[in-house]
Protein backbone atom coordinates (compact mmCIF):
# COMPACT_ATOMS: atom_id res chain seq x y z
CA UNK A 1 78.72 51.16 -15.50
CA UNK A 2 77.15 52.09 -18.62
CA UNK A 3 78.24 48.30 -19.71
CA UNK A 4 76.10 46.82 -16.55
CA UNK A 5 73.76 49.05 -17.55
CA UNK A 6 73.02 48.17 -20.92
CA UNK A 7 73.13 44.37 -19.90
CA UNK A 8 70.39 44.60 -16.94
CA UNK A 9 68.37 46.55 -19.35
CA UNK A 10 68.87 43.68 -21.92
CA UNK A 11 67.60 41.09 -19.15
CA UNK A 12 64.90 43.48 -18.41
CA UNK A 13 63.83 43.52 -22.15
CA UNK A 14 64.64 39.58 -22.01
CA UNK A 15 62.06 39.11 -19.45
CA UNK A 16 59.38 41.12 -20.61
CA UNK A 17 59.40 39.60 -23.85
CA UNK A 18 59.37 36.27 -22.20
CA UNK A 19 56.77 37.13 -19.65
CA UNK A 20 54.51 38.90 -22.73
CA UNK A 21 55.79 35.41 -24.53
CA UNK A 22 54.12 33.37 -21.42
CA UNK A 23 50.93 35.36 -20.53
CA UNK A 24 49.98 35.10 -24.66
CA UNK A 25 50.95 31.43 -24.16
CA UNK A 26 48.55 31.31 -21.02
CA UNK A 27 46.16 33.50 -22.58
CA UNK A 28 45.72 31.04 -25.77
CA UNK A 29 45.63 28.08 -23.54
CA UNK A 30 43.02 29.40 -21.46
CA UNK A 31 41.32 30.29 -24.77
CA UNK A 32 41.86 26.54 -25.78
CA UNK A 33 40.58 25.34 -22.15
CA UNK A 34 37.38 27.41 -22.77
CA UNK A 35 36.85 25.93 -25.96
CA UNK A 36 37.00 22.33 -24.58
CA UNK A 37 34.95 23.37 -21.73
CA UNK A 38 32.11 24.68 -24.20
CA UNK A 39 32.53 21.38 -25.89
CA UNK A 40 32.10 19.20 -23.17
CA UNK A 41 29.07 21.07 -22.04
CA UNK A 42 27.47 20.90 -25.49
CA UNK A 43 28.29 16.42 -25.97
CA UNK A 44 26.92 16.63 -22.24
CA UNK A 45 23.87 18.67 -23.29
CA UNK A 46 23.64 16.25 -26.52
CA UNK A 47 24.13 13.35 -24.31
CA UNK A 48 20.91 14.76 -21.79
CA UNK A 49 19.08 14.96 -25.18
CA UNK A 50 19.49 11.91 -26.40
CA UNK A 51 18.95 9.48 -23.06
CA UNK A 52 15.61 12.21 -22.37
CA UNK A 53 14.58 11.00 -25.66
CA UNK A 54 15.73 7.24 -25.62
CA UNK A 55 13.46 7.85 -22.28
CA UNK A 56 10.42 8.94 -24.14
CA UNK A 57 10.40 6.16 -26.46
CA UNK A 58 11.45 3.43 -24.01
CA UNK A 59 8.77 1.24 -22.21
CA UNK A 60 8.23 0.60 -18.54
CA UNK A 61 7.76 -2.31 -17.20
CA UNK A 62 6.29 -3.06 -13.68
CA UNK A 63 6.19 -6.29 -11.52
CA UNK A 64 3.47 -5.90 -8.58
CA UNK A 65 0.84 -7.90 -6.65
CA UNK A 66 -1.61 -7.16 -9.41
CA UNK A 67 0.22 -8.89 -12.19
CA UNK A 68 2.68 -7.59 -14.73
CA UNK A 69 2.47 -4.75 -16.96
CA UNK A 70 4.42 -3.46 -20.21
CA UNK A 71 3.60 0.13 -20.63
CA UNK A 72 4.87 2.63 -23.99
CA UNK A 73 6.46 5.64 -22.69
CA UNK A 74 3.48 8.19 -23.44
CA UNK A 75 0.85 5.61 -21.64
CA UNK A 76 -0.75 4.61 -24.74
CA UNK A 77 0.14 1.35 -25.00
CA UNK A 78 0.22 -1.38 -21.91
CA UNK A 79 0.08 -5.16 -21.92
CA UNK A 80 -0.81 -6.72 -18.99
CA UNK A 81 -0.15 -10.43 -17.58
CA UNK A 82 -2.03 -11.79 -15.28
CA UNK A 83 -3.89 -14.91 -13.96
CA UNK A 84 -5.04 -17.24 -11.25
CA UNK A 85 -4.34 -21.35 -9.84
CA UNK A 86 -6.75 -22.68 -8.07
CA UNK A 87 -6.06 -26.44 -6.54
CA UNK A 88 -8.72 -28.79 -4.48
CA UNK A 89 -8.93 -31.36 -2.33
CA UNK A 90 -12.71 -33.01 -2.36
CA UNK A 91 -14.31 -34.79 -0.41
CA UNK A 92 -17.35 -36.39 0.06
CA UNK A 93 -18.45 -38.23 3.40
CA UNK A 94 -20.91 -40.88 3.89
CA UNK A 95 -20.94 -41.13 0.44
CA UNK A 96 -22.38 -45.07 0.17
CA UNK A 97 -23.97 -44.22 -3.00
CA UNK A 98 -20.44 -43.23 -4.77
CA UNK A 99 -21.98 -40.34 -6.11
CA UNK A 100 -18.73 -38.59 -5.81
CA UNK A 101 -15.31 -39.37 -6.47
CA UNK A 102 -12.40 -37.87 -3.69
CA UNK A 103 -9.95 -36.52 -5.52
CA UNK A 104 -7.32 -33.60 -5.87
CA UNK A 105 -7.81 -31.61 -9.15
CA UNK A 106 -6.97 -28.55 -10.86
CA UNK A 107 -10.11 -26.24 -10.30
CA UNK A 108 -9.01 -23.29 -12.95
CA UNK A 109 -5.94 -22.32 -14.10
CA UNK A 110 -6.30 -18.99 -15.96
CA UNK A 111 -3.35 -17.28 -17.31
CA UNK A 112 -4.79 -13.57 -18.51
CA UNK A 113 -3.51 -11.04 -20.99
CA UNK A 114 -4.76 -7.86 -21.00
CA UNK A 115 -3.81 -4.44 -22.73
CA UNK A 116 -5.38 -1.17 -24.11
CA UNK A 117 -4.35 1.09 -27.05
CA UNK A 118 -4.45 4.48 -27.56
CA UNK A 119 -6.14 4.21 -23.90
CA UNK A 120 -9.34 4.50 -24.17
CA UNK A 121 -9.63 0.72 -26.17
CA UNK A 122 -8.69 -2.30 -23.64
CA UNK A 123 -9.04 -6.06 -24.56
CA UNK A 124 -8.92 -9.33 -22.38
CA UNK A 125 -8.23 -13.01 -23.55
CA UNK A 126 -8.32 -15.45 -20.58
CA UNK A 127 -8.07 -18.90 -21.57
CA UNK A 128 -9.00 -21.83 -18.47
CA UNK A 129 -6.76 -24.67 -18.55
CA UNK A 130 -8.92 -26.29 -15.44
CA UNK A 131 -10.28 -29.69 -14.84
CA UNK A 132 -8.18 -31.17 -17.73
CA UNK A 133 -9.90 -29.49 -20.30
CA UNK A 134 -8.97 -26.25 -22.46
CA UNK A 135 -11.94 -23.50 -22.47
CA UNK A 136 -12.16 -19.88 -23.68
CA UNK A 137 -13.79 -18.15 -21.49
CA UNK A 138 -13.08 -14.11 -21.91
CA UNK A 139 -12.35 -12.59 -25.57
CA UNK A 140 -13.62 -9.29 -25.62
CA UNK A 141 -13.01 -5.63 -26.32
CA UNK A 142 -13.97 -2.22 -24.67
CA UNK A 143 -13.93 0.71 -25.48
CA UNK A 144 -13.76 3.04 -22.14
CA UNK A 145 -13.69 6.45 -23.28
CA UNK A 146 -16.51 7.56 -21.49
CA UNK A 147 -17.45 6.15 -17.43
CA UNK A 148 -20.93 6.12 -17.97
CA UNK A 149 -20.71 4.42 -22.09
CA UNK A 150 -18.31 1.73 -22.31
CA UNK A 151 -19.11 -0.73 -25.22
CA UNK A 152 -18.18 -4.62 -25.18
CA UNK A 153 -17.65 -6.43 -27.83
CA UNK A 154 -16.62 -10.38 -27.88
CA UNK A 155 -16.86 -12.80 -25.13
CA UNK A 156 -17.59 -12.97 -21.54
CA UNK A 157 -20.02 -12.74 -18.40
CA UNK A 158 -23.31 -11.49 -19.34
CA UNK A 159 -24.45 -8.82 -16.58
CA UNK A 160 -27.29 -11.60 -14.76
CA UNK A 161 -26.08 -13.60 -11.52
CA UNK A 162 -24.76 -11.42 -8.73
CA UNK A 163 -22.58 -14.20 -7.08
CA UNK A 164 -21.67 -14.97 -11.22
CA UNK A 165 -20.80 -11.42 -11.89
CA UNK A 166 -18.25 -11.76 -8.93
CA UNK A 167 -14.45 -12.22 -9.85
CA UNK A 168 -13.79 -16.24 -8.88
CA UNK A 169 -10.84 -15.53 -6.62
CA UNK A 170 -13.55 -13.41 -4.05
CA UNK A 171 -16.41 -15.29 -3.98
CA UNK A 172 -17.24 -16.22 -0.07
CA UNK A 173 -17.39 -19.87 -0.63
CA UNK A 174 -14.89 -22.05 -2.93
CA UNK A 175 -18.25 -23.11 -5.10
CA UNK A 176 -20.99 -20.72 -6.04
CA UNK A 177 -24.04 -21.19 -4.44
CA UNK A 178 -27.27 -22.83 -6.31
CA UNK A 179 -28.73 -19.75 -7.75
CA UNK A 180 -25.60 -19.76 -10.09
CA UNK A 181 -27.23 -22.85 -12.10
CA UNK A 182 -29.96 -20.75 -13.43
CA UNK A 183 -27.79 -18.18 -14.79
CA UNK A 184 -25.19 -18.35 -18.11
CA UNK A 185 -21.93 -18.45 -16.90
CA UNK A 186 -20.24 -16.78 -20.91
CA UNK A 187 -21.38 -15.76 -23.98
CA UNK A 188 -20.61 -14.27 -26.80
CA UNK A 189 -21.86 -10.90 -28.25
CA UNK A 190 -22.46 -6.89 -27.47
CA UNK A 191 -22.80 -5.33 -24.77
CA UNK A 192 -22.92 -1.36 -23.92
CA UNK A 193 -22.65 -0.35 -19.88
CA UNK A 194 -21.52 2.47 -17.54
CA UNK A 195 -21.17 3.39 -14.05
CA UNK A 196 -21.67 6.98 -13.87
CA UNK A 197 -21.65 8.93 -10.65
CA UNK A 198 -18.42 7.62 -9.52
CA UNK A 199 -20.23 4.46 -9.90
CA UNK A 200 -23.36 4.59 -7.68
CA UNK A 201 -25.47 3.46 -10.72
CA UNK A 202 -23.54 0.72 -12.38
CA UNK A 203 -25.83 -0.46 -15.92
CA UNK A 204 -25.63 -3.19 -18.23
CA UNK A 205 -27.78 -3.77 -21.49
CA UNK A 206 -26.60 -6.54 -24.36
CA UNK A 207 -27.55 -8.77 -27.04
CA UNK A 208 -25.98 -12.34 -27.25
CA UNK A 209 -26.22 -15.72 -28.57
CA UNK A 210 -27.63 -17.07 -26.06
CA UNK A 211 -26.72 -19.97 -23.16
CA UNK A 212 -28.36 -22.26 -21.45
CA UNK A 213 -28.35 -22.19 -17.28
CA UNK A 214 -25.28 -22.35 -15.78
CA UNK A 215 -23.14 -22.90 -19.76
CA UNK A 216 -20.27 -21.18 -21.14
CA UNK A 217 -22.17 -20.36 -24.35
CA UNK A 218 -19.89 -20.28 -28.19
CA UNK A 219 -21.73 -20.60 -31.46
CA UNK A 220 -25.40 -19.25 -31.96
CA UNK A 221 -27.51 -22.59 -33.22
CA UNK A 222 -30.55 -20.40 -34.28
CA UNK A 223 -31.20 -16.79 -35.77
CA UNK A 224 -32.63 -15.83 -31.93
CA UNK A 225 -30.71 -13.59 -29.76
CA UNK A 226 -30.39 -12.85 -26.31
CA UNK A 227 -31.59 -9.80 -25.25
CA UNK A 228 -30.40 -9.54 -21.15
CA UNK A 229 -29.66 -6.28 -19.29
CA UNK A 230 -29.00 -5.32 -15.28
CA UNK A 231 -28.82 -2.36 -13.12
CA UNK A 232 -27.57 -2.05 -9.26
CA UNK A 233 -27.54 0.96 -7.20
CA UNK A 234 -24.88 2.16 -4.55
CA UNK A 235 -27.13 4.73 -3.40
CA UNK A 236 -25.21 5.83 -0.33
CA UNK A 237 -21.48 4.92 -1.92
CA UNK A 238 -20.49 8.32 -2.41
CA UNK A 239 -22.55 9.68 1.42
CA UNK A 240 -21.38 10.03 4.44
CA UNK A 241 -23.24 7.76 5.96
CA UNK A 242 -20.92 4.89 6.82
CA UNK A 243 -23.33 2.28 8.05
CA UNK A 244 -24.87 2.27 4.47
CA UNK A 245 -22.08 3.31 2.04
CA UNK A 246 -21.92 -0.70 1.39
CA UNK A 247 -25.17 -1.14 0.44
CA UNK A 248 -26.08 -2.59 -2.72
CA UNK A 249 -29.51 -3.59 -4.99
CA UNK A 250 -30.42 -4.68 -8.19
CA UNK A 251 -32.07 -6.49 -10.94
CA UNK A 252 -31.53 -8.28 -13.91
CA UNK A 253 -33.36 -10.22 -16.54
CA UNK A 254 -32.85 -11.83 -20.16
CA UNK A 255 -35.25 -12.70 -22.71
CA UNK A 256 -34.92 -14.92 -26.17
CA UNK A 257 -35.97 -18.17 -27.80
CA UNK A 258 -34.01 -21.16 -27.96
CA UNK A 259 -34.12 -24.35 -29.79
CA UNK A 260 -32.58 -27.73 -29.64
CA UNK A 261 -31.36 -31.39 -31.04
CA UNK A 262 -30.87 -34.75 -30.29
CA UNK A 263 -27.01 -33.89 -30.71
CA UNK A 264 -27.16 -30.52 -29.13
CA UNK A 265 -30.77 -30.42 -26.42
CA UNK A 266 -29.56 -27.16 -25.06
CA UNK A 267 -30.58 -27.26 -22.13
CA UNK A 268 -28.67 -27.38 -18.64
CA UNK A 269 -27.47 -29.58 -16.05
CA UNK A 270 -28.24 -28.80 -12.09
CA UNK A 271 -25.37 -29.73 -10.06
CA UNK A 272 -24.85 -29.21 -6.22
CA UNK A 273 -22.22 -27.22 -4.68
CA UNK A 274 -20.16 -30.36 -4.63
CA UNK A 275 -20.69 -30.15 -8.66
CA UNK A 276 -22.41 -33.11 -9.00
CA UNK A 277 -25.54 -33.61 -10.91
CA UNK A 278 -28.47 -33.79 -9.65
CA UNK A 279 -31.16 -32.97 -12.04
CA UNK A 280 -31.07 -33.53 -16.03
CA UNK A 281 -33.83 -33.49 -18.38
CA UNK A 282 -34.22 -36.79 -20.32
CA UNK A 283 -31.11 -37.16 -23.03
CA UNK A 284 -31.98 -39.91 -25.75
CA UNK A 285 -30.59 -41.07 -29.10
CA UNK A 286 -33.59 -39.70 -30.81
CA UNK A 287 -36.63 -36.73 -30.28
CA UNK A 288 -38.57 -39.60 -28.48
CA UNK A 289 -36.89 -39.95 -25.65
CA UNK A 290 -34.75 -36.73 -25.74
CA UNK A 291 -36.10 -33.16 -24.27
CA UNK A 292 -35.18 -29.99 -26.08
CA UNK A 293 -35.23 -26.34 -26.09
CA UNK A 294 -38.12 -25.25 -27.99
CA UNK A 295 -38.87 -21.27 -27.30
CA UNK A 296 -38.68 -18.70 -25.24
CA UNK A 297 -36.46 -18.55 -22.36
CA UNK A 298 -36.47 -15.61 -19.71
CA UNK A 299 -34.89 -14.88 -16.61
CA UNK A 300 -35.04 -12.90 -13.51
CA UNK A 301 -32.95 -11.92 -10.71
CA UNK A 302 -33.45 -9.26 -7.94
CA UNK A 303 -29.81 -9.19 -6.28
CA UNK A 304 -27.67 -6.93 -3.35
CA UNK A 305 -25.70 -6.86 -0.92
CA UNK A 306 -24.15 -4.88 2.31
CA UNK A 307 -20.81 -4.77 3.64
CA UNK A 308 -20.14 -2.86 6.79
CA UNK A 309 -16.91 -3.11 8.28
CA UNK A 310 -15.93 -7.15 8.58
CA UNK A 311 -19.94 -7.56 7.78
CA UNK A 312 -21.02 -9.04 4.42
CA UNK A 313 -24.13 -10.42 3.38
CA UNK A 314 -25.28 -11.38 -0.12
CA UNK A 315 -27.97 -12.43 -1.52
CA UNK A 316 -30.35 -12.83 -4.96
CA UNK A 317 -32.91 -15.00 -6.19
CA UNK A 318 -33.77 -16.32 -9.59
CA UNK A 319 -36.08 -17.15 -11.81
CA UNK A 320 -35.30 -19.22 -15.46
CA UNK A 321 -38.08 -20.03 -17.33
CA UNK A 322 -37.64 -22.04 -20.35
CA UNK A 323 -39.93 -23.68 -23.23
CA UNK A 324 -39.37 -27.47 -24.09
CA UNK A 325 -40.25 -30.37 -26.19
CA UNK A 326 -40.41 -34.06 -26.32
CA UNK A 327 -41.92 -35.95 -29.03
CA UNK A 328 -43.50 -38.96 -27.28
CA UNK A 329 -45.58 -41.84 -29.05
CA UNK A 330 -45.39 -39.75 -32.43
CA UNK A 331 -47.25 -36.72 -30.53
CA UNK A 332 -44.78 -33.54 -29.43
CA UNK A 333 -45.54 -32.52 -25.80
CA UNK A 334 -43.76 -29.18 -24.58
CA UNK A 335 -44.57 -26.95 -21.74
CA UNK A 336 -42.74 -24.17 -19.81
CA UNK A 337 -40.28 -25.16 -17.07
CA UNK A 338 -40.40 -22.35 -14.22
CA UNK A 339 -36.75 -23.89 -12.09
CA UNK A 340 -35.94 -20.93 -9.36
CA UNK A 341 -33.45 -21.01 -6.65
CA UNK A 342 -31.89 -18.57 -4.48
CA UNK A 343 -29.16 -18.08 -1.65
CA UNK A 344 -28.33 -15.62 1.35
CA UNK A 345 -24.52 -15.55 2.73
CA UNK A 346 -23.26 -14.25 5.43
CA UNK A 347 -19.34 -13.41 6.29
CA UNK A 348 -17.04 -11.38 9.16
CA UNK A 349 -13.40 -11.12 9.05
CA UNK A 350 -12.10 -12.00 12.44
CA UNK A 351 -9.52 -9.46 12.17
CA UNK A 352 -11.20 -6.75 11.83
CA UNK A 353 -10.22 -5.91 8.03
CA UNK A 354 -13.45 -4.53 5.91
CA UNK A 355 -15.11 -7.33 3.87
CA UNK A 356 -16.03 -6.01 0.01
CA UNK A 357 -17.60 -7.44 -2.56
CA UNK A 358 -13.75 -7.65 -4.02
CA UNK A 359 -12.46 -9.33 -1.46
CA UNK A 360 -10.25 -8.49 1.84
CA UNK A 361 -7.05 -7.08 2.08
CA UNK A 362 -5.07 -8.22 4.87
CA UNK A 363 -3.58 -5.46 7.10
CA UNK A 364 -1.03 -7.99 8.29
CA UNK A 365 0.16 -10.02 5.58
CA UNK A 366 1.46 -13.22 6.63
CA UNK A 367 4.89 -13.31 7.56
CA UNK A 368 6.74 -15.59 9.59
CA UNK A 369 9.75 -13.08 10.33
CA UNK A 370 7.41 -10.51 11.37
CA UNK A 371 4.96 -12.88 13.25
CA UNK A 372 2.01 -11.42 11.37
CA UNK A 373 -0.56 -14.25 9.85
CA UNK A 374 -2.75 -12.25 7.12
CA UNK A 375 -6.58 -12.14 7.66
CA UNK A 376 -9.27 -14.65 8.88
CA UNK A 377 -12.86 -15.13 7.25
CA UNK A 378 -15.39 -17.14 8.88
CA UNK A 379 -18.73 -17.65 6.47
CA UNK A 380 -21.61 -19.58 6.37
CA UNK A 381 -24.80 -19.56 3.54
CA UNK A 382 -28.07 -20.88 2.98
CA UNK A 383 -29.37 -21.78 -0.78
CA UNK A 384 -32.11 -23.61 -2.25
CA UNK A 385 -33.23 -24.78 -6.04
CA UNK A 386 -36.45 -25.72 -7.22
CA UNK A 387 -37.32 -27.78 -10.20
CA UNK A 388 -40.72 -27.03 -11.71
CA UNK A 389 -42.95 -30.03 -10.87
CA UNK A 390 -44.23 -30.29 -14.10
CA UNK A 391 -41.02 -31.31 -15.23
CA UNK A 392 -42.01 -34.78 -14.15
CA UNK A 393 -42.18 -37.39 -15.44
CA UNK A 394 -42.66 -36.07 -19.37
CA UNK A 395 -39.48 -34.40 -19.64
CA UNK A 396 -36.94 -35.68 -16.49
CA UNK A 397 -36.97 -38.90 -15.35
CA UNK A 398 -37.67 -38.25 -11.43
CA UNK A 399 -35.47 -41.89 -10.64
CA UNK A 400 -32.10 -40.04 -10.98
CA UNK A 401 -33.39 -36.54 -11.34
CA UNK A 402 -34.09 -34.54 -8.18
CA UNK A 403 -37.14 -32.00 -7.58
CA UNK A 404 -35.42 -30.08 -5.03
CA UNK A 405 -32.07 -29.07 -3.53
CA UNK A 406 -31.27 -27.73 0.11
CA UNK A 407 -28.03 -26.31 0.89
CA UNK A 408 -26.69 -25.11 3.93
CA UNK A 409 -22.81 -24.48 4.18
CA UNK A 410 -19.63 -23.26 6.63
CA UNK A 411 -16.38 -22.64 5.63
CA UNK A 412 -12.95 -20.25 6.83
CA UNK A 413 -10.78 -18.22 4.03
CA UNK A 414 -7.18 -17.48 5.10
CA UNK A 415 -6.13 -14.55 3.22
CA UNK A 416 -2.02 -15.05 3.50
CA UNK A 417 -1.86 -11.81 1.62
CA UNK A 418 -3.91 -10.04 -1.29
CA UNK A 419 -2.36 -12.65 -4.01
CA UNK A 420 -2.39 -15.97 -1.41
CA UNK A 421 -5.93 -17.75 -0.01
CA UNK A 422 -6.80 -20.61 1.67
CA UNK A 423 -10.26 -21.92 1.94
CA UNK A 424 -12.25 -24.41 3.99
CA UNK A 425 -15.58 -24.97 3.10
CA UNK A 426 -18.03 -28.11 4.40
CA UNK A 427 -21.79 -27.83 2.38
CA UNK A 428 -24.57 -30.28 3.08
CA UNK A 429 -27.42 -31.08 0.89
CA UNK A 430 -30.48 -32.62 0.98
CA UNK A 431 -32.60 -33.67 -2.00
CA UNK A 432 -36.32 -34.11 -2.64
CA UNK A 433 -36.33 -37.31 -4.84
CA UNK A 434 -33.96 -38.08 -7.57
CA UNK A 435 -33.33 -42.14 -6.37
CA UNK A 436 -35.09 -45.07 -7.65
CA UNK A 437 -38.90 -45.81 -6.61
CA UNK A 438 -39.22 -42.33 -5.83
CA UNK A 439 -36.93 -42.07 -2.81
CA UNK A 440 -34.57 -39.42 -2.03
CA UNK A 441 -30.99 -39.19 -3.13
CA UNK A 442 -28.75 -39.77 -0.45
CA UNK A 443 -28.12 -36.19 1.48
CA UNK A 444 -24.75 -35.37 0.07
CA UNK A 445 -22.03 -33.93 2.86
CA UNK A 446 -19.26 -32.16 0.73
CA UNK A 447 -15.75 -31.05 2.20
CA UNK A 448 -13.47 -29.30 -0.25
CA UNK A 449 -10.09 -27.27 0.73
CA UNK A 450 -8.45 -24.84 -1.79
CA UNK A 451 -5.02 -22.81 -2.71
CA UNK A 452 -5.24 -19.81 -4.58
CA UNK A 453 -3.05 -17.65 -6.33
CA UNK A 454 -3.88 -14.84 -8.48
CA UNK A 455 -1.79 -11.59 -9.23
């Protein structure tokens, strides 16, 4: 007994010394397990760290309908891509004359790259690639700290023409009307604007080089500047009085002097909406037969619009009023040319989306799948230029130089989506003189179509 006794008690012992033996085992490996699990948590914590970090520093980059953007990871830094193709079919009927050529061409092609740093500085370089020539037409840079203070420095549309001052892929018609002659289309120097009051007052004062009507102006040829400025009113933008929030008025004006060559006249060309000449002033091989640019040039423009709904109406009128010379028989002759011109159009968007200054935004954009078609713009527009009598015969020759152009045109923009446009424009003009003997030049009926893309 005592013998069984003394064994069981020596299993008992056995087993409490292995169980003691076990639980220390267990207790160590859950010790161990604990240790791992703290690790784990601390490379995943480490891990966190590092991609919220990698985050920080990495860029975004994002692909929509208005173009393509790189942006830093605190904002500072973007670079956008953007740009526009524009591609015609002209046309010009009755045409016996062959004062136009038919023809499918490349109207612009504008690839755009814009950015800003630090934010508040933004820049814009937009070469055109159009009509198989290379121009630059936007170089500038901003700085946009402020809304209502936002200096320019560089390159681009001086604040004159309404219709001008409108981005190309919205204007109504696929050609500007004939105000757009009188006013410079780029130039080059500094500008300081605003549009404080969440815009309603939008103000533009600058000093430039200076450009002739309707030129994309470079390199100053004379120590004059440019001195131009605008200001337009929203008055009721920000009311709520609907029926007038898309009202719009304003005026503009430049002053400065401007001289000329035999190589270098400047002075401008008139051409139609069909962008054909019509008027020139007399171009030579020497300062007797060759009119020039000989002081001071200024311009005026009262300008606005209204959009209601699928209502738009624009319209402005303008006055350029520039100093020539001719030399003539060994005795200089100049006098001030007073040209004017200006243009009302009308548009409604059949299907009901609201007509801006910007353009429309389709509701619907097309889609074949969906059965959905985009929007439809019917337009139409009256516009007029007027060449200073006096012009003739001293300093144009009135044989291939018109007085006067009449325009009256029709057209219907497809807007596939916000990015895709088709237009359809007819324009017919009718001259007073600019043929031989005095006559008229033939009344010029002008059909163009265009696609557009921009994004």
């Amino acid at each position: 007994m005592n013998l069984r006794n003394a064994a069981v008690g020596l299993l008992v012992a056995s087993l409490a010394v292995t169980a003691r033996a076990q639980v220390t085992n267990v207790e160590q490996r859950l010790d161990e397990l604990e240790r791992e699990i703290r690790i784990l948590k601390r490379q995943r914590e480490l891990e966190q760290e590092q991609a919220e970090q990698k985050a920080k520093e990495s860029p975004m980059i994002t692909a929509g309908k208005e173009g393509f953007a790189l942006t830093s990871a605190d904002g500072n830094f973007q670079l956008r891509f953007k740009g526009q193709l524009q591609v015609d079919g002209r046309w010009y009927l009755d045409d016996s004359a062959n004062n136009g050529t038919d023809s499918f061409l490349i109207r612009r092609a504008r690839p755009t790259l814009e950015g800003a740093f630090y934010k508040d500085f933004d820049f814009r370089l937009m070469p055109d690639f159009g009509n198989d020539s290379v121009t630059l037409l936007d170089a500038y840079i901003e700085w946009k700290h402020w809304q209502w203070l936002k200096p320019r420095f560089g390159k681009f549309k001086p604040p004159v023409g309404l219709e001008q001052l409108q981005d190309d892929p919205w204007t109504i018609f696929a050609e500007r009307a004939l105000p757009t002659d009188l006013v410079p289309n780029r130039d080059t120097g500094i500008q300081l604007g605003g549009d404080p009051w969440n815009s309603v007052v939008q103000y533009q004062v600058g000093v430039f080089n200076g450009a002739a009507d309707g030129q994309n102006g470079g390199i100053d040829n004379n120590d004059a500047k440019d001195y131009e400025g605008r200001i337009f009113l929203e008055p009721f933008k920000k009311t709520g009085i609907g029926p007038l929030q898309g009202l719009g008025v304003g005026i503009a004006g430049t002053v400065g002097d401007e001289s000329g060559s035999v190589g270098n006249p400047n002075l401008p060309n008139y051409r139609t909406t069909g962008q054909l000449v019509f008027f020139r002033y007399l171009q030579g091989t020497s300062l007797t037969n060759t009119t020039v640019a000989n002081g001071q040039h200024t311009r005026w423009t009262p300008q606005g619009y209204y959009y209601w709904g699928p209502f738009g109406l624009m319209g402005e009128y303008v006055v350029s009023d520039q100093r020539v010379e001719i030399r003539s028989g060994g005795v200089k002759t100049s006098d001030h040319i007073r040209n004017s011109a200006w243009q009302v159009t009308g548009s409604f968007v059949l299907t009901g989306e609201d007509a801006t200054f910007r353009g429309v935004t389709p509701k619907r954009p097309f889609s074949l799948k969906d059965g959905t078609w985009g929007a439809f713009e019917v337009v139409a527009r009256y516009t007029e230029l007027r060449v200073d009598p006096d012009a003739f015969p001293t300093f144009a020759n009135p044989n291939n130089s018109a007085e006067e152009a009449r325009d009256w045109g029709v057209g219907l923009n497809w807007y596939l989506n916000r990015n895709v446009r088709l237009y359809f424009n007819y324009d017919h003009t009718t001259f007073d003189g600019g043929a031989a003997g005095g006559k008229n030049r033939q009344t010029e009926h002008f059909l163009v179509s265009r696609a557009q893309v921009r994004f």
